[in-house]
C-alpha atoms as a PDB file:
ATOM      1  CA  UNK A   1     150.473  92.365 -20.926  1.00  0.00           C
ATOM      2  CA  UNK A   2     149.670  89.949 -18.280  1.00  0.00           C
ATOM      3  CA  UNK A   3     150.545  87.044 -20.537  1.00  0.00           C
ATOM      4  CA  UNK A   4     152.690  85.190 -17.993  1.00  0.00           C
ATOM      5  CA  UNK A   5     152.593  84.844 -14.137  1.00  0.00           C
ATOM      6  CA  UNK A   6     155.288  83.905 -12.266  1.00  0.00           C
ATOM      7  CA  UNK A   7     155.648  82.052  -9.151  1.00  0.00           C
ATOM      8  CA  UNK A   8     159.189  82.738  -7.096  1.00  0.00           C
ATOM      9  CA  UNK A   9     160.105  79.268  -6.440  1.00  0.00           C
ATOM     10  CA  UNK A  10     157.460  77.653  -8.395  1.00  0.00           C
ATOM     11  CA  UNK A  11     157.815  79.281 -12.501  1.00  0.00           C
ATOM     12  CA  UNK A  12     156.467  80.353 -14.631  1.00  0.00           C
ATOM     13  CA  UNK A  13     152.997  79.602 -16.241  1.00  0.00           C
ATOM     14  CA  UNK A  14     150.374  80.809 -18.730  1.00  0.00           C
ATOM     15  CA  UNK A  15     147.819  83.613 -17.357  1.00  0.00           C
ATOM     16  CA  UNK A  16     144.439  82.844 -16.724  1.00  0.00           C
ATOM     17  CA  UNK A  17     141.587  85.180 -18.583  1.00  0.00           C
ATOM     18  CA  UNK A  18     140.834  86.298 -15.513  1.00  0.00           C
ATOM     19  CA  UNK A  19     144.261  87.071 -14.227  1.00  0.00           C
ATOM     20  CA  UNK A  20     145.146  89.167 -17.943  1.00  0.00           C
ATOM     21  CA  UNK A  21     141.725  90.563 -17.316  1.00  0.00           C
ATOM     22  CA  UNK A  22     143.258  91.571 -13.756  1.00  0.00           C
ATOM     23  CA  UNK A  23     146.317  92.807 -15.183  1.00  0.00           C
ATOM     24  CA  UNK A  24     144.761  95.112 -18.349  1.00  0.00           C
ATOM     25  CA  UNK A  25     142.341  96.724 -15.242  1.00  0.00           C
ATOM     26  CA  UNK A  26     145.370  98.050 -12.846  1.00  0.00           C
ATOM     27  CA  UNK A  27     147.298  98.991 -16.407  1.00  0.00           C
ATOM     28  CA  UNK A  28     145.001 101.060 -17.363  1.00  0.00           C
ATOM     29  CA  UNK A  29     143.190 102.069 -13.991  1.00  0.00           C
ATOM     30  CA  UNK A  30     143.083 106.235 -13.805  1.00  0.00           C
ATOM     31  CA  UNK A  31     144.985 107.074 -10.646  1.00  0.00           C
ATOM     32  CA  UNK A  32     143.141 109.554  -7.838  1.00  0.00           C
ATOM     33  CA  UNK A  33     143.298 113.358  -8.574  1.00  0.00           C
ATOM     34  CA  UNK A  34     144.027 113.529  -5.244  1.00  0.00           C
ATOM     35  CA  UNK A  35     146.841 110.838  -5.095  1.00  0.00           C
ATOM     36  CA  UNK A  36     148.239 112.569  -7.837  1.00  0.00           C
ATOM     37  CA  UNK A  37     148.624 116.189  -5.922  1.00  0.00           C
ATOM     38  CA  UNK A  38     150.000 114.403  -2.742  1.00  0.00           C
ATOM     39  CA  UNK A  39     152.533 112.886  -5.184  1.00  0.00           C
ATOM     40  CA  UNK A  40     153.414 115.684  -6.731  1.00  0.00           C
ATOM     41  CA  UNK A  41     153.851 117.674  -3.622  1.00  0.00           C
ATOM     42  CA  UNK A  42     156.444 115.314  -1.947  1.00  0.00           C
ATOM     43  CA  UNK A  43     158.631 114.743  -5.956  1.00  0.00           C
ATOM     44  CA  UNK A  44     158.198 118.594  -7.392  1.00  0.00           C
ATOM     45  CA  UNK A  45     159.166 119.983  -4.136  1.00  0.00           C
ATOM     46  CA  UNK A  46     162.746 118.101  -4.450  1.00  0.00           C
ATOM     47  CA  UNK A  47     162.634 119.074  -7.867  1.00  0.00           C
ATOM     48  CA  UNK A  48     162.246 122.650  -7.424  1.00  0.00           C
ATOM     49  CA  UNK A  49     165.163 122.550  -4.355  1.00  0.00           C
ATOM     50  CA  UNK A  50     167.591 121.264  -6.648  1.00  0.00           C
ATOM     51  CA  UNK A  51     166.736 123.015  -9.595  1.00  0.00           C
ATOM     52  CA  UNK A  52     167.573 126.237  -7.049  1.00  0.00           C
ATOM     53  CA  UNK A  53     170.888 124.519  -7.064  1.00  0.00           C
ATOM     54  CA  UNK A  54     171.362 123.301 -10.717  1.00  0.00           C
ATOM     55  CA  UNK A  55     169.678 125.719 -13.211  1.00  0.00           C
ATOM     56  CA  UNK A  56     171.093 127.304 -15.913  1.00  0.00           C
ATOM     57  CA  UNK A  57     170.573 130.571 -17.397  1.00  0.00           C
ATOM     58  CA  UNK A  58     169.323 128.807 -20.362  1.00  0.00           C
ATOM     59  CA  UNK A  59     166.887 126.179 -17.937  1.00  0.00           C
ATOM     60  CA  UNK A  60     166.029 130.325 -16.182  1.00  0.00           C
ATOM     61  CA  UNK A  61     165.154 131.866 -18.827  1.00  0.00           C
ATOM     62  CA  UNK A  62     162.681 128.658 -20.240  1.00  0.00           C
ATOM     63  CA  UNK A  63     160.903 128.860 -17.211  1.00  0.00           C
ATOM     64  CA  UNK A  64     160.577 132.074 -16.856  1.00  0.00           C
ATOM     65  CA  UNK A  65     158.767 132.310 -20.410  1.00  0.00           C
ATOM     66  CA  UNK A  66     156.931 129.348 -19.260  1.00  0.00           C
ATOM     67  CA  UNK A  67     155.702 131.613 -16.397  1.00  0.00           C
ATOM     68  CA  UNK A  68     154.623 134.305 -18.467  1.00  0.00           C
ATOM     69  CA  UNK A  69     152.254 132.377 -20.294  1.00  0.00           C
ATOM     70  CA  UNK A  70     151.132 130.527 -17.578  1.00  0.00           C
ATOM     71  CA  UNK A  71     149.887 133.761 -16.327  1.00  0.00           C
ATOM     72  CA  UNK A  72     148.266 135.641 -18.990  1.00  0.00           C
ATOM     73  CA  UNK A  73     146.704 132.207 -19.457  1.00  0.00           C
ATOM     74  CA  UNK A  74     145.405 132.215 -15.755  1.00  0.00           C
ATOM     75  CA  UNK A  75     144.016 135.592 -16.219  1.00  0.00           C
ATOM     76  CA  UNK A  76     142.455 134.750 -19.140  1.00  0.00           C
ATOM     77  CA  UNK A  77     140.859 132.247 -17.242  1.00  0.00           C
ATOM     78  CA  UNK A  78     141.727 129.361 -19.487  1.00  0.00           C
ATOM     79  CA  UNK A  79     141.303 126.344 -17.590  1.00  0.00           C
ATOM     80  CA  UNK A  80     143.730 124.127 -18.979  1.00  0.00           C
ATOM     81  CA  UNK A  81     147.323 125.945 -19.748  1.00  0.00           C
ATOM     82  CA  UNK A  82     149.585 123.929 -21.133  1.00  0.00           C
ATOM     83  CA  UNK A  83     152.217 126.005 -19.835  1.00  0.00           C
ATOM     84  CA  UNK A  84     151.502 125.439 -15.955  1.00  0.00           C
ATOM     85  CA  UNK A  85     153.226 121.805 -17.360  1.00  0.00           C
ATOM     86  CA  UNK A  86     155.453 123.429 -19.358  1.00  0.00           C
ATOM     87  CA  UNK A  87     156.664 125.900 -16.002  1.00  0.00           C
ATOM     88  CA  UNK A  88     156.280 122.401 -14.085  1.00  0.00           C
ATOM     89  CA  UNK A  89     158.967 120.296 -16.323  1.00  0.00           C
ATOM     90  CA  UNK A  90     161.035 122.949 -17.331  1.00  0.00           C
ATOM     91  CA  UNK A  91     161.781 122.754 -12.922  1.00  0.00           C
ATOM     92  CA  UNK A  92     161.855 118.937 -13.313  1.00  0.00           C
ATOM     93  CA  UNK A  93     164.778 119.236 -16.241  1.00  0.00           C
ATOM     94  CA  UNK A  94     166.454 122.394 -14.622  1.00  0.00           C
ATOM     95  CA  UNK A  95     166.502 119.913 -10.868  1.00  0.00           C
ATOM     96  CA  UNK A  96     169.564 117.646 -13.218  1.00  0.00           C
ATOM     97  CA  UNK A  97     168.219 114.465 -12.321  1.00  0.00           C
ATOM     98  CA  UNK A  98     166.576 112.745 -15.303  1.00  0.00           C
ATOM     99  CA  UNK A  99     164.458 109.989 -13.572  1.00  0.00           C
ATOM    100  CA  UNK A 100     162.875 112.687 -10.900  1.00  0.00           C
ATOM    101  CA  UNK A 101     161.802 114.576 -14.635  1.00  0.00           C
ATOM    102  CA  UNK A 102     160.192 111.017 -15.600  1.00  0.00           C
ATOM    103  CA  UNK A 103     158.898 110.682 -12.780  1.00  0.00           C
ATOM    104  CA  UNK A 104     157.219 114.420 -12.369  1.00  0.00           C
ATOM    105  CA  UNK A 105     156.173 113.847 -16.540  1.00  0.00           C
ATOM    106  CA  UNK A 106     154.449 110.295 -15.673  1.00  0.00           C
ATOM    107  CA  UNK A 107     152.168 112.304 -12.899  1.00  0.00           C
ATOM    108  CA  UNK A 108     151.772 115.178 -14.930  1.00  0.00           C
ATOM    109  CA  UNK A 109     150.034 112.817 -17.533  1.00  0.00           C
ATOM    110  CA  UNK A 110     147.689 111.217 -15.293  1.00  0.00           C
ATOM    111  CA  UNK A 111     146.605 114.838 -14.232  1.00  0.00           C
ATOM    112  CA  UNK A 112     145.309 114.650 -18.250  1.00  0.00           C
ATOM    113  CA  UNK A 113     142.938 111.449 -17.558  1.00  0.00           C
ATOM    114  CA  UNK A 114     139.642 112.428 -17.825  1.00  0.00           C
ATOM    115  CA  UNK A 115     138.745 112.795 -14.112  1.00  0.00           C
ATOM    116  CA  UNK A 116     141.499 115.127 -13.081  1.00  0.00           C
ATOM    117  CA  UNK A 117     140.653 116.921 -16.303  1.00  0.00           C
ATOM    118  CA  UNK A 118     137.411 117.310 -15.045  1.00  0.00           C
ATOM    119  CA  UNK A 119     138.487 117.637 -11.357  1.00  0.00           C
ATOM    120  CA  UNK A 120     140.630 120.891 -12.689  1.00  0.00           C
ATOM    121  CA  UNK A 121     137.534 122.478 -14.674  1.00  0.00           C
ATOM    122  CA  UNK A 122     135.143 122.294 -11.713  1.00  0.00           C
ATOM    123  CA  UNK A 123     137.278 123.221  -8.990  1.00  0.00           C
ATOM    124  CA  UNK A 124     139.710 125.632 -10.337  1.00  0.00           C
ATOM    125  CA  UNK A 125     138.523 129.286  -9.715  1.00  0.00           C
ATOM    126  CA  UNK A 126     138.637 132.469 -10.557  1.00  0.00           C
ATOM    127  CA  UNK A 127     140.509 133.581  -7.066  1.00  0.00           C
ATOM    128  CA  UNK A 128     142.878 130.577  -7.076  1.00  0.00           C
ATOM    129  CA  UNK A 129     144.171 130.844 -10.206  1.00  0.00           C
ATOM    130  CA  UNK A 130     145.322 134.427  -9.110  1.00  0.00           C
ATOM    131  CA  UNK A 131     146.699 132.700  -6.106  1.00  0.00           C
ATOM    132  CA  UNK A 132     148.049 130.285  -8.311  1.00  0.00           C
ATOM    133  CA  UNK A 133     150.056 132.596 -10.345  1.00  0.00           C
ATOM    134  CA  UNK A 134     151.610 134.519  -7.389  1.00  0.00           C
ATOM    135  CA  UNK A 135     152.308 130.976  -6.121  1.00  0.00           C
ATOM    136  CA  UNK A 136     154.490 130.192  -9.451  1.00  0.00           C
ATOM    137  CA  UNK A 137     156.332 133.441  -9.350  1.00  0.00           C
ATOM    138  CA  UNK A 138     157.631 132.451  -5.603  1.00  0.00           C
ATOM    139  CA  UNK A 139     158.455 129.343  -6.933  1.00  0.00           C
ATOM    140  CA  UNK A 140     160.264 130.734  -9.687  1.00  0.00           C
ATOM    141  CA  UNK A 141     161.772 133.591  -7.740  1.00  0.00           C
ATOM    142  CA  UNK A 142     163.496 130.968  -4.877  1.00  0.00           C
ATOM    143  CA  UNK A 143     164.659 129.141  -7.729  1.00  0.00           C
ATOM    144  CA  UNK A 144     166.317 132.206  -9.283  1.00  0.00           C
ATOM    145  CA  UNK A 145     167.622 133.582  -6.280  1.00  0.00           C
ATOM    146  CA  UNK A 146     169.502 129.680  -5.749  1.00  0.00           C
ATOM    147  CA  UNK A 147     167.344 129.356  -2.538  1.00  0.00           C
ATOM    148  CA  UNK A 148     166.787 125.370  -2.331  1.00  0.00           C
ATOM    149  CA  UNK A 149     165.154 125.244   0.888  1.00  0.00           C
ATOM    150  CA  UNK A 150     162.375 128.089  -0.637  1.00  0.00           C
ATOM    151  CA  UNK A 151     162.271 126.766  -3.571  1.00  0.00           C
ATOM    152  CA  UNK A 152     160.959 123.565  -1.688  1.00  0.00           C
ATOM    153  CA  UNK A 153     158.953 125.654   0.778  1.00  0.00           C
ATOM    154  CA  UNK A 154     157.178 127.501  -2.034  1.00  0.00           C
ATOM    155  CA  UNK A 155     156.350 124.190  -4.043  1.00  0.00           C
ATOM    156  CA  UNK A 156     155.022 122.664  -1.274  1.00  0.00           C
ATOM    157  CA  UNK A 157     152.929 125.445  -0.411  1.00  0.00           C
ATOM    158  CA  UNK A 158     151.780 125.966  -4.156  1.00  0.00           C
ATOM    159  CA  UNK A 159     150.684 122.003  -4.535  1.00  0.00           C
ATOM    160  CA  UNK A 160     149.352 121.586  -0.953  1.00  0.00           C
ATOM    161  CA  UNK A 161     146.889 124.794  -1.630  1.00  0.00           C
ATOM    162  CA  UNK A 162     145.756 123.147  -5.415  1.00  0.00           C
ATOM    163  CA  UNK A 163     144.446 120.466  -3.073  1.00  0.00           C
ATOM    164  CA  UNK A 164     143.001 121.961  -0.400  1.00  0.00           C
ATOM    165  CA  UNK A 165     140.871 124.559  -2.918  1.00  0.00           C
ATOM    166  CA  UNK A 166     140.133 121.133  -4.406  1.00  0.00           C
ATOM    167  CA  UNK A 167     138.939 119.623  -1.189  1.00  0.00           C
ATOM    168  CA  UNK A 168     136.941 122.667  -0.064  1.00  0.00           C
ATOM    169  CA  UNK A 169     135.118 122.847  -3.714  1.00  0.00           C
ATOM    170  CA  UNK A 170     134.234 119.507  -3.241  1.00  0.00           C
ATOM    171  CA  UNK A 171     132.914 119.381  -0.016  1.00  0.00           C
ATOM    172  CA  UNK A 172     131.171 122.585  -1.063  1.00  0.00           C
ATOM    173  CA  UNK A 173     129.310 120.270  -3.593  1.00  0.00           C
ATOM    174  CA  UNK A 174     128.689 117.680  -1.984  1.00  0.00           C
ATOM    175  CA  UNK A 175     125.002 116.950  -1.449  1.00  0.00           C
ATOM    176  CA  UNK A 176     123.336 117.187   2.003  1.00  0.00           C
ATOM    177  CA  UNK A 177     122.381 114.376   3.898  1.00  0.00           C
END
């Protein structure tokens, strides 16, 4: 809580208001939509190359039902689906490696703060969320088929096109100068 400061060498003292003040501000300080998707990219990609390697029929068959809501909500044209994190987490689990799955479930709720919430209303559309759901199936289908390095490949791609539709909306809306 910012209660305490310590000093290597020195020890440790009472905060100042304005140092718990500090502290409270980067706790709680909503993370960049954008930061977020770069993050993702590099973590979910490993995640999805070992999951290729480690999934069970059981972790399969979760994700594959995670999938198929995913997509009837994309084509519904929902804009938040809880089961894109769902299909997301069920990879992080399937990938056998417990701290990557905190890790991918920490980023996945700072894509719920209220700017990427907003961020994923107003630049989602119509065309990428059909991209988006041929994007999951070739993630899902690598991981399937055991193929780690297109598993990876596929992730990658998915992520790094979320942001660049992002990035084009944006600029799209930006006003003129």
């Amino acid at each position: 809580e910012g209660r305490i400061v310590i000093k290597v060498g020195s020890g440790a003292y009472v905060a100042t208001s304005a140092q718990r003040s500090a502290a409270r501000a980067r706790t709680h300080a909503e993370v960049s939509p954008f930061d977020v998707l770069r993050t993702r990219r590099l973590v979910e990609s490993e995640a999805a190359a070992l999951a290729a390697r480690h999934a069970t029929p059981a972790q399969l068959k979760a994700m594959d039902g995670a999938f198929r809501r995913l997509a009837a909500d994309m084509r519904a044209n929902r804009t938040q689906s809880a089961a894109d994190r769902e299909f997301h987490m069920c990879i992080a689990v399937a990938s056998g490696n417990s701290a990557l799955a905190l890790v991918i479930e920490r980023l996945w709720a700072e894509g719920g703060q209220p700017l990427n919430a907003r961020m994923e209303e107003l630049f989602v559309s119509r065309g990428r969320k059909r991209d988006n759901i041929a994007e999951h199936q070739a993630v899902l289908d690598a991981i399937r088929h055991k193929d780690a390095a297109a598993a990876r490949r596929a992730m990658r791609t998915h992520l790094a096109n979320a942001e660049r539709q992002r990035l084009v909306l944006l600029r799209q809306r930006a006003p003129s100068r």
